[in-house]
C-alpha atoms as a PDB file:
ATOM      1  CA  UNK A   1       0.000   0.000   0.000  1.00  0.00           C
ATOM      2  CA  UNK A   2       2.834   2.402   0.892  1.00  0.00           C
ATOM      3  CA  UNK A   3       4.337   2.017  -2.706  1.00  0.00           C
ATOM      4  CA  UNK A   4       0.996   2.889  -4.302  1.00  0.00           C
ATOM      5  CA  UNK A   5       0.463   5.914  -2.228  1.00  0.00           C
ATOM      6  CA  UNK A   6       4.154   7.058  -3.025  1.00  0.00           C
ATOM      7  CA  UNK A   7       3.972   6.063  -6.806  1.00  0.00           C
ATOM      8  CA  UNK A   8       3.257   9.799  -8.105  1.00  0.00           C
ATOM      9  CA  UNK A   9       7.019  10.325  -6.497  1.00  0.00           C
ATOM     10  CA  UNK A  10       8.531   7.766  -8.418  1.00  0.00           C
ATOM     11  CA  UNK A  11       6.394   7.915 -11.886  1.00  0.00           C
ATOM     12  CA  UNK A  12       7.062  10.301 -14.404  1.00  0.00           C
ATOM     13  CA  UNK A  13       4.327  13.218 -14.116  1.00  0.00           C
ATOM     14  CA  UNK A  14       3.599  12.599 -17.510  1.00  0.00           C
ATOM     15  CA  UNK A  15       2.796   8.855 -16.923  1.00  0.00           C
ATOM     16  CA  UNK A  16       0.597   9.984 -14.419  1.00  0.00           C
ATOM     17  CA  UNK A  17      -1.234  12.634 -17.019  1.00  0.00           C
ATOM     18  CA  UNK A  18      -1.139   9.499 -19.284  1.00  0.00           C
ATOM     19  CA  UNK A  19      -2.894   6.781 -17.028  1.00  0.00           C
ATOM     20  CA  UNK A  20      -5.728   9.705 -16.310  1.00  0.00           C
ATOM     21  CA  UNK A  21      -6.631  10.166 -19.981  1.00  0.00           C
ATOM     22  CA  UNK A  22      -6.645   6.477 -20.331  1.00  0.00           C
ATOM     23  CA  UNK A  23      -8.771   6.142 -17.422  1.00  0.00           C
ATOM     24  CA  UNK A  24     -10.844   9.267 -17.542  1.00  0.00           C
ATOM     25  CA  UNK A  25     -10.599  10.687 -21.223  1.00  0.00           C
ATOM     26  CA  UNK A  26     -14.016  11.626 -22.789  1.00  0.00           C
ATOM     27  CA  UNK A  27     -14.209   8.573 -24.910  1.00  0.00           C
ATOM     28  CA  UNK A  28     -13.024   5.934 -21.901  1.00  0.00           C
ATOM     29  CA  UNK A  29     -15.545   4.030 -20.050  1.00  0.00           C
ATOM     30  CA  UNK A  30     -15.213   5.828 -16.681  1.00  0.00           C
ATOM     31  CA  UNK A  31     -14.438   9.559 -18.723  1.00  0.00           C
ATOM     32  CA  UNK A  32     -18.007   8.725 -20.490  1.00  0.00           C
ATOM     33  CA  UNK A  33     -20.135   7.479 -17.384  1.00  0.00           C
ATOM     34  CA  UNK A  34     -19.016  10.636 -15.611  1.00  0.00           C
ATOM     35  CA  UNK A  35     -20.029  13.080 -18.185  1.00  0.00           C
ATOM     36  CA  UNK A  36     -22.773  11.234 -19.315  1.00  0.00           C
ATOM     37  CA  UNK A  37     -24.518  10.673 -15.793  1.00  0.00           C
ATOM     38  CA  UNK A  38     -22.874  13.732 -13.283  1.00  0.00           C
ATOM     39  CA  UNK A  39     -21.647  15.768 -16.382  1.00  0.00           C
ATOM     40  CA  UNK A  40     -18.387  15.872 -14.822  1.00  0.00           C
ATOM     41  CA  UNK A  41     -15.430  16.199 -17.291  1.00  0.00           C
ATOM     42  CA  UNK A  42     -11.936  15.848 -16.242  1.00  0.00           C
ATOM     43  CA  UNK A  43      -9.778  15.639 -19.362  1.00  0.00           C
ATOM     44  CA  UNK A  44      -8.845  18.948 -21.163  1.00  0.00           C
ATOM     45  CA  UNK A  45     -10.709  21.170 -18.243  1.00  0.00           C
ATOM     46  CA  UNK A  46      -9.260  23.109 -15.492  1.00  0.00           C
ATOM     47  CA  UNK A  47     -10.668  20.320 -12.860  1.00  0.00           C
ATOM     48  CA  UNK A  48      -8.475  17.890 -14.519  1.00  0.00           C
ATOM     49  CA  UNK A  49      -5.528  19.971 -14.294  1.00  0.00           C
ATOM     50  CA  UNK A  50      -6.631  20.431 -10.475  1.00  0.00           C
ATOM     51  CA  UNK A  51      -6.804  16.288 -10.205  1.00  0.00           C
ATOM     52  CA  UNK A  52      -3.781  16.249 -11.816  1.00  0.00           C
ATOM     53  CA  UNK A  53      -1.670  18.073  -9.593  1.00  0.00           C
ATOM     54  CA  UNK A  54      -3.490  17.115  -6.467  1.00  0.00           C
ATOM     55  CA  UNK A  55      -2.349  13.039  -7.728  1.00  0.00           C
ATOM     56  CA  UNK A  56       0.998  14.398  -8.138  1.00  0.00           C
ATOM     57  CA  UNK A  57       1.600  16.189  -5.190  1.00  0.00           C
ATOM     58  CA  UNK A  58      -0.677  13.781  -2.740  1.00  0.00           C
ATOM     59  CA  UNK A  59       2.460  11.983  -1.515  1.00  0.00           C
ATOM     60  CA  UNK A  60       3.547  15.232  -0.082  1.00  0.00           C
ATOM     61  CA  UNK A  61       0.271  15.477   2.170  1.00  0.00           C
ATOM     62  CA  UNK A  62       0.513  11.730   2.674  1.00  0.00           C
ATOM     63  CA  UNK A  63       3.698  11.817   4.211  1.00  0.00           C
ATOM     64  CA  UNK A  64       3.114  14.679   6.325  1.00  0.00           C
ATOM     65  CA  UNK A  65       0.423  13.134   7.635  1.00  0.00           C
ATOM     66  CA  UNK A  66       1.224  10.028   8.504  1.00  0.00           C
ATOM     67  CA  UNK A  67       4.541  11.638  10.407  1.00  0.00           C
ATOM     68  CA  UNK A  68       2.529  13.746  12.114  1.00  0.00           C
ATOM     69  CA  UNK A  69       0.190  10.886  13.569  1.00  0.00           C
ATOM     70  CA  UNK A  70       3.185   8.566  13.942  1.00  0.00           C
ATOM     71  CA  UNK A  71       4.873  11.247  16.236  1.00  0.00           C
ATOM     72  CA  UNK A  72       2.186  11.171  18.785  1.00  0.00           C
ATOM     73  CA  UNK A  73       2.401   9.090  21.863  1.00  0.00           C
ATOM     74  CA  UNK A  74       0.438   5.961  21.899  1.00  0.00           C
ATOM     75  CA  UNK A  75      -0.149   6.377  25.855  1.00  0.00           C
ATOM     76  CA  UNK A  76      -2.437   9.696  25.453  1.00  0.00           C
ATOM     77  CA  UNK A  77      -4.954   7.003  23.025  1.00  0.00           C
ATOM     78  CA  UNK A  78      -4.964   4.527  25.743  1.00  0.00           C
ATOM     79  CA  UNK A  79      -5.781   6.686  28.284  1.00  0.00           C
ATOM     80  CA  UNK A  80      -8.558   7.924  25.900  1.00  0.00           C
ATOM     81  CA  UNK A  81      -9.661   4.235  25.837  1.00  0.00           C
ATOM     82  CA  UNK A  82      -9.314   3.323  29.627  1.00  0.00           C
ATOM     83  CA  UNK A  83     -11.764   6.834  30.423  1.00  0.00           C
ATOM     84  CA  UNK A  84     -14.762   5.237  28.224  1.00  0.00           C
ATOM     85  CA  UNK A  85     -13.477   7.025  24.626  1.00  0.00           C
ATOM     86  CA  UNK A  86     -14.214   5.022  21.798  1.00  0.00           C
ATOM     87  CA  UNK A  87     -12.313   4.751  18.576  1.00  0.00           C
ATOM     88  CA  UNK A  88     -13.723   7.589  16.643  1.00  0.00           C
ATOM     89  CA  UNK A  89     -14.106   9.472  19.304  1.00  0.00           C
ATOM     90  CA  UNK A  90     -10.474   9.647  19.580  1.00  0.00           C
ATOM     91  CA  UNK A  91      -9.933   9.894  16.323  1.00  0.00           C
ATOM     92  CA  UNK A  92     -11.753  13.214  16.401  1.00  0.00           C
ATOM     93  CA  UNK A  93     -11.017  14.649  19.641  1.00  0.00           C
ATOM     94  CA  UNK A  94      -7.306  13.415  19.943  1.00  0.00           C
ATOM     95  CA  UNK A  95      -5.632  12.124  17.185  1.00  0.00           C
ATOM     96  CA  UNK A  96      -6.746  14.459  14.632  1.00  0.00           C
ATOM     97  CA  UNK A  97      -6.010  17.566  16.712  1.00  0.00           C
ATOM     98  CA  UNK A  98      -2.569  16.231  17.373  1.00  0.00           C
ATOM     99  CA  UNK A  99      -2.241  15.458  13.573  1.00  0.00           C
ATOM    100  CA  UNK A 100      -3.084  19.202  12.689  1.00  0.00           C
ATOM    101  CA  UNK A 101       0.567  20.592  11.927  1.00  0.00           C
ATOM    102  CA  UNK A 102       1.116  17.668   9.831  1.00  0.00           C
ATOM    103  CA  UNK A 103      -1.942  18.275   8.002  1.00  0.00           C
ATOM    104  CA  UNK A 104      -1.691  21.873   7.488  1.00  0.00           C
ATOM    105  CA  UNK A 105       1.575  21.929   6.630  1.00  0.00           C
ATOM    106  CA  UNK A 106       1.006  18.649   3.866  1.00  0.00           C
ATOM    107  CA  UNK A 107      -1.920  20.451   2.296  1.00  0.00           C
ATOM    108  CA  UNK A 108       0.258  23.959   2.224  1.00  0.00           C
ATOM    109  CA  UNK A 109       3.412  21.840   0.665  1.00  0.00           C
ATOM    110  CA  UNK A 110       1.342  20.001  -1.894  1.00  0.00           C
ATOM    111  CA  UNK A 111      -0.570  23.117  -3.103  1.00  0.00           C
ATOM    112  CA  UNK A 112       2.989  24.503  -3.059  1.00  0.00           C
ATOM    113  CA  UNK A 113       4.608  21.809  -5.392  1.00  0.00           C
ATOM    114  CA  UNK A 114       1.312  21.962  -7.489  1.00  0.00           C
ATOM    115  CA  UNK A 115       2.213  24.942  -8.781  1.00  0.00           C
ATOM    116  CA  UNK A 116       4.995  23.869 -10.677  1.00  0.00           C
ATOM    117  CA  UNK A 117       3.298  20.717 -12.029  1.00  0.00           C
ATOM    118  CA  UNK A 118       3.920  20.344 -15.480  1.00  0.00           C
ATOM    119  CA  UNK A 119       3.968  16.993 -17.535  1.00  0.00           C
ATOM    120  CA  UNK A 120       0.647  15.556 -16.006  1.00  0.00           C
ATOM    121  CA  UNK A 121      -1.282  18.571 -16.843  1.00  0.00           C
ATOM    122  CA  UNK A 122       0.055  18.826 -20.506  1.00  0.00           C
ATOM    123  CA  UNK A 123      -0.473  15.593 -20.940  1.00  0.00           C
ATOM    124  CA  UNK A 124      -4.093  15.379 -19.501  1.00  0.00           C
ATOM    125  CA  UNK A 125      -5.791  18.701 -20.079  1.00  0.00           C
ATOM    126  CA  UNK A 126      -3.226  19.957 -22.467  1.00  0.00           C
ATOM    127  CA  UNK A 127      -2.732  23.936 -22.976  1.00  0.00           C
ATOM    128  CA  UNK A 128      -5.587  25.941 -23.228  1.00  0.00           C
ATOM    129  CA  UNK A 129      -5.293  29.335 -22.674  1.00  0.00           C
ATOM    130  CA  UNK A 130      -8.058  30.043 -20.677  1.00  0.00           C
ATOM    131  CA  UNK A 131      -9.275  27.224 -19.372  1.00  0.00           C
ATOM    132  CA  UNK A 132      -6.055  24.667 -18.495  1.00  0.00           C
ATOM    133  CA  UNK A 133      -2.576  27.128 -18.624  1.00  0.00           C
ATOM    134  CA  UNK A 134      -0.911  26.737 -15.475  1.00  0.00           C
ATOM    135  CA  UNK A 135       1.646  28.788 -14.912  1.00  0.00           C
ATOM    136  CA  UNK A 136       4.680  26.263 -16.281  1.00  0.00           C
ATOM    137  CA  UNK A 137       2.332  26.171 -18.910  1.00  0.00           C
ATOM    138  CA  UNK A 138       2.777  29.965 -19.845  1.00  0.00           C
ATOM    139  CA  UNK A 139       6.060  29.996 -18.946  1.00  0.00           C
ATOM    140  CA  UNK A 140       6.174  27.178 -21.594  1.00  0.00           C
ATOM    141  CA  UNK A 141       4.191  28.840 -23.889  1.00  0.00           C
ATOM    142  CA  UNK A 142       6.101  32.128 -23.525  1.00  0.00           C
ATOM    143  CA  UNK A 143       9.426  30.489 -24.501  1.00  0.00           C
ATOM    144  CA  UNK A 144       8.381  29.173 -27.440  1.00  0.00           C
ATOM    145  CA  UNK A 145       7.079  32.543 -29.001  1.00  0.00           C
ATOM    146  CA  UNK A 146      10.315  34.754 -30.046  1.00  0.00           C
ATOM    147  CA  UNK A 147      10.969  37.289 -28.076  1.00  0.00           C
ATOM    148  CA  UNK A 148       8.948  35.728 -25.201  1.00  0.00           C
ATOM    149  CA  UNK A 149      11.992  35.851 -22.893  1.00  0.00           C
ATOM    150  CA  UNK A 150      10.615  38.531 -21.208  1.00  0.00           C
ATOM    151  CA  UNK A 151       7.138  37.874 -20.426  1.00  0.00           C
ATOM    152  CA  UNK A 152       8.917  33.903 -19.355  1.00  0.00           C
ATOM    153  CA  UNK A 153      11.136  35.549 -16.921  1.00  0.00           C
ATOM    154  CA  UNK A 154       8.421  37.472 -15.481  1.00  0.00           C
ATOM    155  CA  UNK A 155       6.148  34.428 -14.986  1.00  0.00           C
ATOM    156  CA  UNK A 156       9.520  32.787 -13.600  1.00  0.00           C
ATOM    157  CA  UNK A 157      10.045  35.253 -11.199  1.00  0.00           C
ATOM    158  CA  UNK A 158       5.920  35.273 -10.084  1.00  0.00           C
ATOM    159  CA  UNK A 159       6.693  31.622  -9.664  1.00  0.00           C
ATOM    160  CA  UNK A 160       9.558  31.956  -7.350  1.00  0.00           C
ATOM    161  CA  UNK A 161       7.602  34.514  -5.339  1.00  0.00           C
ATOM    162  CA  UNK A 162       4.587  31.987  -5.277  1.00  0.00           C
ATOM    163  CA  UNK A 163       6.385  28.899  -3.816  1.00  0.00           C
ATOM    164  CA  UNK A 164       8.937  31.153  -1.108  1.00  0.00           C
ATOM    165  CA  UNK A 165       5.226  32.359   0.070  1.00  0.00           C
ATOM    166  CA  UNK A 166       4.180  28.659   0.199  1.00  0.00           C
ATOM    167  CA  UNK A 167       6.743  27.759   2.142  1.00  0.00           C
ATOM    168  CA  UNK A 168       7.268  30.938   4.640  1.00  0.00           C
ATOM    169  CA  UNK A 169       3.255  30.189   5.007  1.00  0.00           C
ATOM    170  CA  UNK A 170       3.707  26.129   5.940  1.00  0.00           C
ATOM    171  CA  UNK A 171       6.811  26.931   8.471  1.00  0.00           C
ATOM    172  CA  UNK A 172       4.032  29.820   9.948  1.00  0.00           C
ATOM    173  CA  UNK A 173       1.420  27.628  10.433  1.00  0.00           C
ATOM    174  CA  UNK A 174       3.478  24.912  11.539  1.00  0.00           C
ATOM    175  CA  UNK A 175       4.926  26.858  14.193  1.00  0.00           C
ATOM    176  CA  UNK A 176       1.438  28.450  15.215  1.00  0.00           C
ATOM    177  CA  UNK A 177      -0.319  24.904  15.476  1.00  0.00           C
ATOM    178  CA  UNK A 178       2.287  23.276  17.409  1.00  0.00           C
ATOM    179  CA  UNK A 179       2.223  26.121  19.872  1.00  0.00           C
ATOM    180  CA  UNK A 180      -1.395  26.155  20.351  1.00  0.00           C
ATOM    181  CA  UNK A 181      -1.407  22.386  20.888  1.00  0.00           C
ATOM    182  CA  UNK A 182       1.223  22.926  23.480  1.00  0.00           C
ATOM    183  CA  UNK A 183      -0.935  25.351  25.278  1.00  0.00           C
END
């Protein structure tokens, strides 16, 4: 189970952007059922690009999350038990607290890393302005036009501002949860 969860780390994105047009392209079986009955359409839309990267970048949150729940001590959910709590109970009122930081700060580092996804999105939505252009996407786009350097090395630089924010913002609300859990 661990390898599956991990396998976006160790696949080629564009694999990944492969195996979701196979699976959920508009003339697949499961692509068709889910337009057809929930008009839901994941290929060549912006929700596709969003499934994309969130598949890509879900090891990130995985990880995160299981360190966070792994780091707490066993002895605070036995205590739980022995004063009457049952099993989702503590799941609710202990674990998941506990497993907060870990949580926020998965969820901030995926969306971070998302931003920079690239082959699963070309490969799956493709590159439509309007609609599926991420921002590698336009930085793509912009280096293939000439004299594009420019408008690429702005979009770079956006880019660099965007993930230093997502990271100063995970090691903020890191810090923040874990001293309001201490409290």
């Amino acid at each position: 189970m661990e390898g599956i969860l991990h396998l976006p780390l160790a696949l080629p994105p564009v694999v990944v952007g492969y195996l979701l047009l196979v699976i959920l392209g508009p003339r697949e079986p499961i692509g068709a059922w889910l337009e057809t009955h929930f008009d839901i359409r994941f290929a060549f839309s912006w929700t596709g690009a969003a499934l994309a990267s969130a598949l890509i970048t879900f090891p990130f949150q995985y990880r995160a999350i299981r360190l966070g729940i792994q780091a707490q001590d066993a002895g605070l959910a036995e205590a739980a038990a022995t004063l009457g709590a049952g099993p989702l109970d503590r799941f609710i009122n202990l674990t998941l607290p506990l497993a907060l930081p870990g949580i926020v700060a998965g969820a901030v580092t995926a969306f971070a890393a998302s931003l920079g996804e690239f082959g699963a999105i070309i490969t799956f939505v493709s590159n439509i302005p309007g609609e599926t252009r991420t921002l590698p996407l336009a930085i793509y786009s912009a280096l293939q036009e000439p004299g594009g350097e420019s408008e690429a090395a702005r979009l770079a630089a956006l880019s660099i501002v965007l993930a230093l924010l997502g990271v100063i913002l995970a090691g903020v609300a890191d810090r923040r949860l874990r001293a309001a859990l201490a409290q």
